[in-house]
C-alpha atoms as a PDB file:
ATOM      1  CA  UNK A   1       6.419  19.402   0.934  1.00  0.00           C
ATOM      2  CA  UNK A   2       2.775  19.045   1.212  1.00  0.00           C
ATOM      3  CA  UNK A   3       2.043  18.801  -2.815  1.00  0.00           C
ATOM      4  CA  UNK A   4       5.050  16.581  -2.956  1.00  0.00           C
ATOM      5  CA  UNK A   5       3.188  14.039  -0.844  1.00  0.00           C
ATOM      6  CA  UNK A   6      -0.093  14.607  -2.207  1.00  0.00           C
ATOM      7  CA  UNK A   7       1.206  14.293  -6.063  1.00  0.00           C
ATOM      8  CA  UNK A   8       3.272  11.309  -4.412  1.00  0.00           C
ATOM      9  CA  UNK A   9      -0.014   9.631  -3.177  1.00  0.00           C
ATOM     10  CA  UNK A  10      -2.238  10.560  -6.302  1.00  0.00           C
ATOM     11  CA  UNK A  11       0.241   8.266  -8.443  1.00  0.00           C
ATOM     12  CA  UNK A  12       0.509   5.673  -5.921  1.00  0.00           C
ATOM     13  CA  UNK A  13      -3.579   5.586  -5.496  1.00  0.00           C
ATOM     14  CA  UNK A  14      -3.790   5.205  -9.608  1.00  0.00           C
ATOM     15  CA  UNK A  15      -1.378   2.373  -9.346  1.00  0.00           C
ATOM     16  CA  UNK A  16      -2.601   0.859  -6.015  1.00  0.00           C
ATOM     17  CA  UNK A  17      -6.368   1.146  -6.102  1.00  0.00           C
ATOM     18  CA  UNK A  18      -7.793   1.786  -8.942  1.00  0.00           C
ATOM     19  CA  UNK A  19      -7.845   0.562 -12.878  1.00  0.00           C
ATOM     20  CA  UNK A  20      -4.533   0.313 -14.379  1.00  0.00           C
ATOM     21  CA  UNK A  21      -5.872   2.326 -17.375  1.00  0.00           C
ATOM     22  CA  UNK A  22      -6.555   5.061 -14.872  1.00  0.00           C
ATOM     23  CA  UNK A  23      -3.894   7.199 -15.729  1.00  0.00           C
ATOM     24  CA  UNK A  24      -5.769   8.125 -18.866  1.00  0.00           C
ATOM     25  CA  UNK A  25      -8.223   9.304 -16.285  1.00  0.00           C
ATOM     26  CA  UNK A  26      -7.877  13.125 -14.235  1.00  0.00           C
ATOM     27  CA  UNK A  27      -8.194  11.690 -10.942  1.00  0.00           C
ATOM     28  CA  UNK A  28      -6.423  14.298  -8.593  1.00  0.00           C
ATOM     29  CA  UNK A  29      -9.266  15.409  -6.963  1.00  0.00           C
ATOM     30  CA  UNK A  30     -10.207  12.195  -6.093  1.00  0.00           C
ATOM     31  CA  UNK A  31      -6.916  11.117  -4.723  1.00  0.00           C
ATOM     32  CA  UNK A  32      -7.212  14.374  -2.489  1.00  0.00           C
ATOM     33  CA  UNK A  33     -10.379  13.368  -1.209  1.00  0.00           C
ATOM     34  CA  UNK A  34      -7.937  10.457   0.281  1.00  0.00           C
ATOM     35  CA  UNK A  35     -10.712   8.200   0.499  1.00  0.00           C
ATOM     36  CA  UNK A  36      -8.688   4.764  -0.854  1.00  0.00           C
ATOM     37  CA  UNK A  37      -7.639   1.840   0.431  1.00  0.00           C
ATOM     38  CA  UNK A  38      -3.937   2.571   0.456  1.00  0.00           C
ATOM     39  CA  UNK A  39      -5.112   6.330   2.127  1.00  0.00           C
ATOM     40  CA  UNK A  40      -6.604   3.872   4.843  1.00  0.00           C
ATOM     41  CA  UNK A  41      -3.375   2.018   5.361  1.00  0.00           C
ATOM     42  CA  UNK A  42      -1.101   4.640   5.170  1.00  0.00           C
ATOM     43  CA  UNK A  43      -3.442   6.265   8.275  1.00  0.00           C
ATOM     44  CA  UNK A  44      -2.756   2.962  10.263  1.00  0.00           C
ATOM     45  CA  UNK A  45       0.405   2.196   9.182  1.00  0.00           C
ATOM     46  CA  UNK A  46       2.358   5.356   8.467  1.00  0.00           C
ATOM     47  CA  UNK A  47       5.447   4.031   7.571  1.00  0.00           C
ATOM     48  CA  UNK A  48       3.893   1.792   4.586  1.00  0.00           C
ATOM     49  CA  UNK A  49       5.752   2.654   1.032  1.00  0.00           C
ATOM     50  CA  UNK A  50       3.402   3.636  -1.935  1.00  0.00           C
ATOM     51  CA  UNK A  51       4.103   1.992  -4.791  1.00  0.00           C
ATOM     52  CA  UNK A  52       4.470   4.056  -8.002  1.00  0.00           C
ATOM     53  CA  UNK A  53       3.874   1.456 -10.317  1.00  0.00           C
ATOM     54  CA  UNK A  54       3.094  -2.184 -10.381  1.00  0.00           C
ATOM     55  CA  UNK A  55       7.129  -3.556 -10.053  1.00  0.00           C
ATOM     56  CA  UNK A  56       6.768  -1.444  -6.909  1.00  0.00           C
ATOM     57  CA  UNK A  57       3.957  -3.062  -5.876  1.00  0.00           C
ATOM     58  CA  UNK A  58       5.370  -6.580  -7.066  1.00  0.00           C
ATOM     59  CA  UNK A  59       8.446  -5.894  -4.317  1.00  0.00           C
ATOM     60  CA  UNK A  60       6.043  -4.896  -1.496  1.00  0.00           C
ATOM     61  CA  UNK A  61       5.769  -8.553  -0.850  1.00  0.00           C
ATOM     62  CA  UNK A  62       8.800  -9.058   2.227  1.00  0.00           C
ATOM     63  CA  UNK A  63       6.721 -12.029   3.671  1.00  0.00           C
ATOM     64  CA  UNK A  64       5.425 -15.149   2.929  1.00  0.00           C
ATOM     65  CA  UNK A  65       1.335 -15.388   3.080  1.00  0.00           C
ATOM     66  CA  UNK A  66       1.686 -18.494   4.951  1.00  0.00           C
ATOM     67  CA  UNK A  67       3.446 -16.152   7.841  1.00  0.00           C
ATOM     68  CA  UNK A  68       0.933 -13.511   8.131  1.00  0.00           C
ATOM     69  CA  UNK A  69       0.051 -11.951  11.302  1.00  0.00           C
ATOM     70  CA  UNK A  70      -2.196  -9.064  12.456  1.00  0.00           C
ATOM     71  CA  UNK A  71      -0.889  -5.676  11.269  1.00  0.00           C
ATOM     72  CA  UNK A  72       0.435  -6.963   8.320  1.00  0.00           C
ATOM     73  CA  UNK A  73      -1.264  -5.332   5.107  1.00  0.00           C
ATOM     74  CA  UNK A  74      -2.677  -7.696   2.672  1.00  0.00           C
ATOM     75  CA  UNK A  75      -2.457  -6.886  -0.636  1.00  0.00           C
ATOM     76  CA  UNK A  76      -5.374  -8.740  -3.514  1.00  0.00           C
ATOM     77  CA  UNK A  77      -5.770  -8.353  -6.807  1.00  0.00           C
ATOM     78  CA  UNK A  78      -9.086  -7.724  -8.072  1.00  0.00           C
ATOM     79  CA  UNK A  79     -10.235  -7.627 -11.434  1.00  0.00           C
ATOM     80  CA  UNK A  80      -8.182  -4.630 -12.975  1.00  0.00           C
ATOM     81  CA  UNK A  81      -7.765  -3.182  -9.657  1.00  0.00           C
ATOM     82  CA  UNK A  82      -5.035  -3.907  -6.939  1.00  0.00           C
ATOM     83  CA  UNK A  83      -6.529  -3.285  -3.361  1.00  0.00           C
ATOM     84  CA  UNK A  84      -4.883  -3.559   0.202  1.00  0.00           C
ATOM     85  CA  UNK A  85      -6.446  -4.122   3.627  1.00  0.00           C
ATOM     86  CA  UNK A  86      -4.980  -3.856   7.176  1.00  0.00           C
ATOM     87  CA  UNK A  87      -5.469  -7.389   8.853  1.00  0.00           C
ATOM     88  CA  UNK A  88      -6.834  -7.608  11.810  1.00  0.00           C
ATOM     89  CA  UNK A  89      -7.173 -11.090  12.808  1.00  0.00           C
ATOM     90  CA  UNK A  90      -5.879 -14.273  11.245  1.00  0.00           C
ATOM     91  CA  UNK A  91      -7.370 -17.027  11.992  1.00  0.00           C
ATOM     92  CA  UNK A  92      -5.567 -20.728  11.712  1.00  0.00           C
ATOM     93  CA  UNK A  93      -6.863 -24.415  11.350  1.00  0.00           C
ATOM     94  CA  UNK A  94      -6.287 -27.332  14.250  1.00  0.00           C
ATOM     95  CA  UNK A  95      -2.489 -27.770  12.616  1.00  0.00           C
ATOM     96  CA  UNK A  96      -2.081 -23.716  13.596  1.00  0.00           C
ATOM     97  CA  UNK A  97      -1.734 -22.954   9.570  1.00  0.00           C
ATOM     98  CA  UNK A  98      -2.696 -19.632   8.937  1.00  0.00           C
ATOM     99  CA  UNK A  99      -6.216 -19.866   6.919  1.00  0.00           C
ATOM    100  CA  UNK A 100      -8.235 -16.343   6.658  1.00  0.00           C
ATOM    101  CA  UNK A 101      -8.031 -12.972   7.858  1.00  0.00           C
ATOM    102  CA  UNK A 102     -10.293 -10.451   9.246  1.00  0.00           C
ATOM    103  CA  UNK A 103      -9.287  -7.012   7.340  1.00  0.00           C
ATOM    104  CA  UNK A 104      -9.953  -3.735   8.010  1.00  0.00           C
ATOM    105  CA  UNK A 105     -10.109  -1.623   4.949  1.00  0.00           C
ATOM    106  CA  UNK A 106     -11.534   1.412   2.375  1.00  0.00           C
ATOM    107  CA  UNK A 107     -12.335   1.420  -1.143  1.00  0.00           C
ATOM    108  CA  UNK A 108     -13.355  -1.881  -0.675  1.00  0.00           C
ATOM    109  CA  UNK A 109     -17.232  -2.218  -2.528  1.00  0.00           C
ATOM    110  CA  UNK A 110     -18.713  -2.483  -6.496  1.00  0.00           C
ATOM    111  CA  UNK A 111     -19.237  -0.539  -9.028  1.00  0.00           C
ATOM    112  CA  UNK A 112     -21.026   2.575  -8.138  1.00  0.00           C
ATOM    113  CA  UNK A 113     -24.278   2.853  -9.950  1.00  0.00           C
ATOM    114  CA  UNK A 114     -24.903   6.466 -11.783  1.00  0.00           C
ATOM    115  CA  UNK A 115     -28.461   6.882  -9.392  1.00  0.00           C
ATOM    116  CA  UNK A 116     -25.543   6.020  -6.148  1.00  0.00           C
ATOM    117  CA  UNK A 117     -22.885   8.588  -7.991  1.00  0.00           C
ATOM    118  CA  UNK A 118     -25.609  11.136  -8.059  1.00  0.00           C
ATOM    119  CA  UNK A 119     -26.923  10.630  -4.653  1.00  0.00           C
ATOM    120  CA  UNK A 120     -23.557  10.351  -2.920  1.00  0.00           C
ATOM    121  CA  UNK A 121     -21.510  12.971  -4.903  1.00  0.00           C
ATOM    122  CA  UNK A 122     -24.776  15.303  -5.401  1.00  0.00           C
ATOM    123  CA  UNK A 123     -23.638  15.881  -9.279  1.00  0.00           C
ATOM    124  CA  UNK A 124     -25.846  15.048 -12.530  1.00  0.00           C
ATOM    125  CA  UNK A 125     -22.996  14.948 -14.581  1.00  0.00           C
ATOM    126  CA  UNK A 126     -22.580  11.341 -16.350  1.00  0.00           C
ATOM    127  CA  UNK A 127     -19.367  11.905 -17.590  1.00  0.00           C
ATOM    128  CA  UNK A 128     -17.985  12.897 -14.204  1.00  0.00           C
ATOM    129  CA  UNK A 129     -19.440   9.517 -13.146  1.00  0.00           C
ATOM    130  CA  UNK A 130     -17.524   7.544 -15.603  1.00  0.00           C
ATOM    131  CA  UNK A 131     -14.452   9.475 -14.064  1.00  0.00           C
ATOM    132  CA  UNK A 132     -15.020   8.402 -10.949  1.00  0.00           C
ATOM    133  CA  UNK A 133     -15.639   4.930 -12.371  1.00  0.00           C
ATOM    134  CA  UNK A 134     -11.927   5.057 -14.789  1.00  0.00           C
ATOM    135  CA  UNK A 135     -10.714   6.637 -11.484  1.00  0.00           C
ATOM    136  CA  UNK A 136     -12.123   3.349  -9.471  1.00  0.00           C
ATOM    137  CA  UNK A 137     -14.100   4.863  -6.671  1.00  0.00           C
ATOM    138  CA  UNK A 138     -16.627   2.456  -5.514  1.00  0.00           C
ATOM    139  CA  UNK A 139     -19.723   2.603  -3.618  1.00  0.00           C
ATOM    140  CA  UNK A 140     -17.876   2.535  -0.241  1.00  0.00           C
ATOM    141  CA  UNK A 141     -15.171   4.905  -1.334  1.00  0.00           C
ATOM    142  CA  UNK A 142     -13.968   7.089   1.873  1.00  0.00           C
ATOM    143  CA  UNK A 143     -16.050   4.449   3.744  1.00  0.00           C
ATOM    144  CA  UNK A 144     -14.358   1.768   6.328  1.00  0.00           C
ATOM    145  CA  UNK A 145     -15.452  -1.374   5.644  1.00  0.00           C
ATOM    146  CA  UNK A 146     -14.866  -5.067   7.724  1.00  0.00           C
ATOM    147  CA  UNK A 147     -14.562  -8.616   6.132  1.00  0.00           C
ATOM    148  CA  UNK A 148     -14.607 -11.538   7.979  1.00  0.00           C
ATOM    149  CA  UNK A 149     -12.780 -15.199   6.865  1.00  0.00           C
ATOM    150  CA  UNK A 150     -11.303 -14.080   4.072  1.00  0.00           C
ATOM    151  CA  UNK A 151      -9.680 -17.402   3.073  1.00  0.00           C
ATOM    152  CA  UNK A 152      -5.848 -16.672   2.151  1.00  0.00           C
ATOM    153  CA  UNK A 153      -5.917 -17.853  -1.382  1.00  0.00           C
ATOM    154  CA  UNK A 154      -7.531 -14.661  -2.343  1.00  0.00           C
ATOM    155  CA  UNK A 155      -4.039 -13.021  -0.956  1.00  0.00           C
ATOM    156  CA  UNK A 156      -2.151 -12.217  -3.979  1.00  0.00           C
ATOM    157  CA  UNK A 157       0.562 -11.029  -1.212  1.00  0.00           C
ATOM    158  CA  UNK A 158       1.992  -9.525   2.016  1.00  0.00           C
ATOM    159  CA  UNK A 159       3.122  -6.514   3.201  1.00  0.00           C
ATOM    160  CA  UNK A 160       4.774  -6.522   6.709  1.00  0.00           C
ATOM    161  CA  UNK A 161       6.070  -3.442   9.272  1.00  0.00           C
ATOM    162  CA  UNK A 162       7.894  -5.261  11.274  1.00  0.00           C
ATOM    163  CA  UNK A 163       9.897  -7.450   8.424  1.00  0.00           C
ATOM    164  CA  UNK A 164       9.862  -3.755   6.701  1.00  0.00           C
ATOM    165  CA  UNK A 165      11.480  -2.378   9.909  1.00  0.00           C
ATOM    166  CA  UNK A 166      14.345  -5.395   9.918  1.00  0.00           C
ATOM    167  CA  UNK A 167      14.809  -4.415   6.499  1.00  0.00           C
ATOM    168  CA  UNK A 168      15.660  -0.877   7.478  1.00  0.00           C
ATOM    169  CA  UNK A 169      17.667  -2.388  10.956  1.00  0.00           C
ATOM    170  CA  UNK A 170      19.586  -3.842   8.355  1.00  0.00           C
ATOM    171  CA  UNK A 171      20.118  -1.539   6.080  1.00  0.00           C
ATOM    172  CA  UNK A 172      21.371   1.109   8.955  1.00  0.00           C
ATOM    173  CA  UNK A 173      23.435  -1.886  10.359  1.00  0.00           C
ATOM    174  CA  UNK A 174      25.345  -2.259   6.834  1.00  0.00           C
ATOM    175  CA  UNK A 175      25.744   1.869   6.683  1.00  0.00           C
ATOM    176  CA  UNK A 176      27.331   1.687   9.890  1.00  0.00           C
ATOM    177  CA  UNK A 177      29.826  -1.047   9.224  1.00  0.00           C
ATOM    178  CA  UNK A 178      30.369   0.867   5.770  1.00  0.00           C
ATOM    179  CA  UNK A 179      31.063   4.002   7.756  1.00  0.00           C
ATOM    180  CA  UNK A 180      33.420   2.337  10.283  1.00  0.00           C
ATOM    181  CA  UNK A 181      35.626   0.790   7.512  1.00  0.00           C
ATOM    182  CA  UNK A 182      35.590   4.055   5.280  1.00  0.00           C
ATOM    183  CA  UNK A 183      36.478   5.630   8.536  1.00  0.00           C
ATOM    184  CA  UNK A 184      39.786   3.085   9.842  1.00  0.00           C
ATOM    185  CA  UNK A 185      40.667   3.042   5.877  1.00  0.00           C
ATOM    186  CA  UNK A 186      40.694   7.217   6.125  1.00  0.00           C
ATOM    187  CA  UNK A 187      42.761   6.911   9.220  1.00  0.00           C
ATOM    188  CA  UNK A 188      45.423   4.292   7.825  1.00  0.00           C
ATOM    189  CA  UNK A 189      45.754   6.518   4.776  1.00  0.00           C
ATOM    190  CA  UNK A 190      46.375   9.577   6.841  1.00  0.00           C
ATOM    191  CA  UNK A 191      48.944   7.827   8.754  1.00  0.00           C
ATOM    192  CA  UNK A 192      50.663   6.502   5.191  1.00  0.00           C
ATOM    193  CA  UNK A 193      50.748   9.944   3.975  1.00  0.00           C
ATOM    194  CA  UNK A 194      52.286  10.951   7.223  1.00  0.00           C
ATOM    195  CA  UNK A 195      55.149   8.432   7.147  1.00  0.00           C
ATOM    196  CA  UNK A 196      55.893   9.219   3.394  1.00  0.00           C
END
């Protein structure tokens, strides 16, 4: 069950947080250091889905960004990278319109340099370097990071619990009714077959 869920996360973290040309990289062992920003989320937010690819990721969006409130995850797209952040605070204008967000998140930094590779990951090796690069760790990789006022229009989307959870209120609700009519239509054809 255990390498389910970690092979589960490694795809997710090459679709989520890193270069969309990482797949060409090897990055398991960096997805099992769990130091990105979906690894972050998922710690706060347990019940948040990890996208496999980027249609996944397209349908995490079950709110508008105008409606965001703290806990939700928002989700940015940077460069060649997609990145999510747990919000914190939102803060709104005189009208109450939602306008930035404080965010919580990991992963969140630039472009390591090879002198901060070698000092942080104690290796020489250049190539591994460019792995980690293809592989998208950044200088604050495994590191928890704050931003303050980031203005919405940077928020390529929104990722909600709590419209996830009505989502899943309503899927049970549907099951149920499902059940019940499977269940009288059982019944009444029990009872035809009796009378025949």
């Amino acid at each position: 069950m255990r390498r389910i869920l970690l092979f589960s996360l490694s795809i997710a973290v090459a679709g989520v947080c890193t270069k969309v040309h990482a797949a060409s990289c090897s990055c398991s062992d960096w997805m099992n250091k769990a130091g990105y920003c979906v690894d972050y989320v998922k710690d706060k937010i347990p019940e948040f889905p990890i996208p496999q690819n980027t249609t996944e990721i397209a349908s995490l969006k079950n709110k508008e960004i105008s409606e965001i409130t703290e806990g939700d995850v928002a989700i940015f797209s940077l460069r060649n990278y997609w990145h999510v952040a747990y919000v914190e605070k939102v803060h709104r204008n005189q009208q109450g319109i939602a306008s930035a967000i404080d965010v919580s998140e990991m992963n969140f930094g630039d472009q390591m340099s090879f002198d901060e590779f070698r000092a942080s990951w104690k290796s020489k090796n250049e190539n591994e370097w460019k792995r980690a690069i293809c592989c998208g760790v950044t200088d604050k990789y495994d590191q928890r990071s704050f931003r303050k006022n980031v203005t919405l229009d940077t928020v390529k989307q929104i990722w909600s619990p709590d419209s996830a959870e009505s989502e899943s209120v309503g899927v049970r609700r549907v099951r149920t009714v499902v059940d019940k009519v499977r269940e009288v239509l059982n019944r009444f054809i029990d009872v035809v077959d009796r009378a025949l």
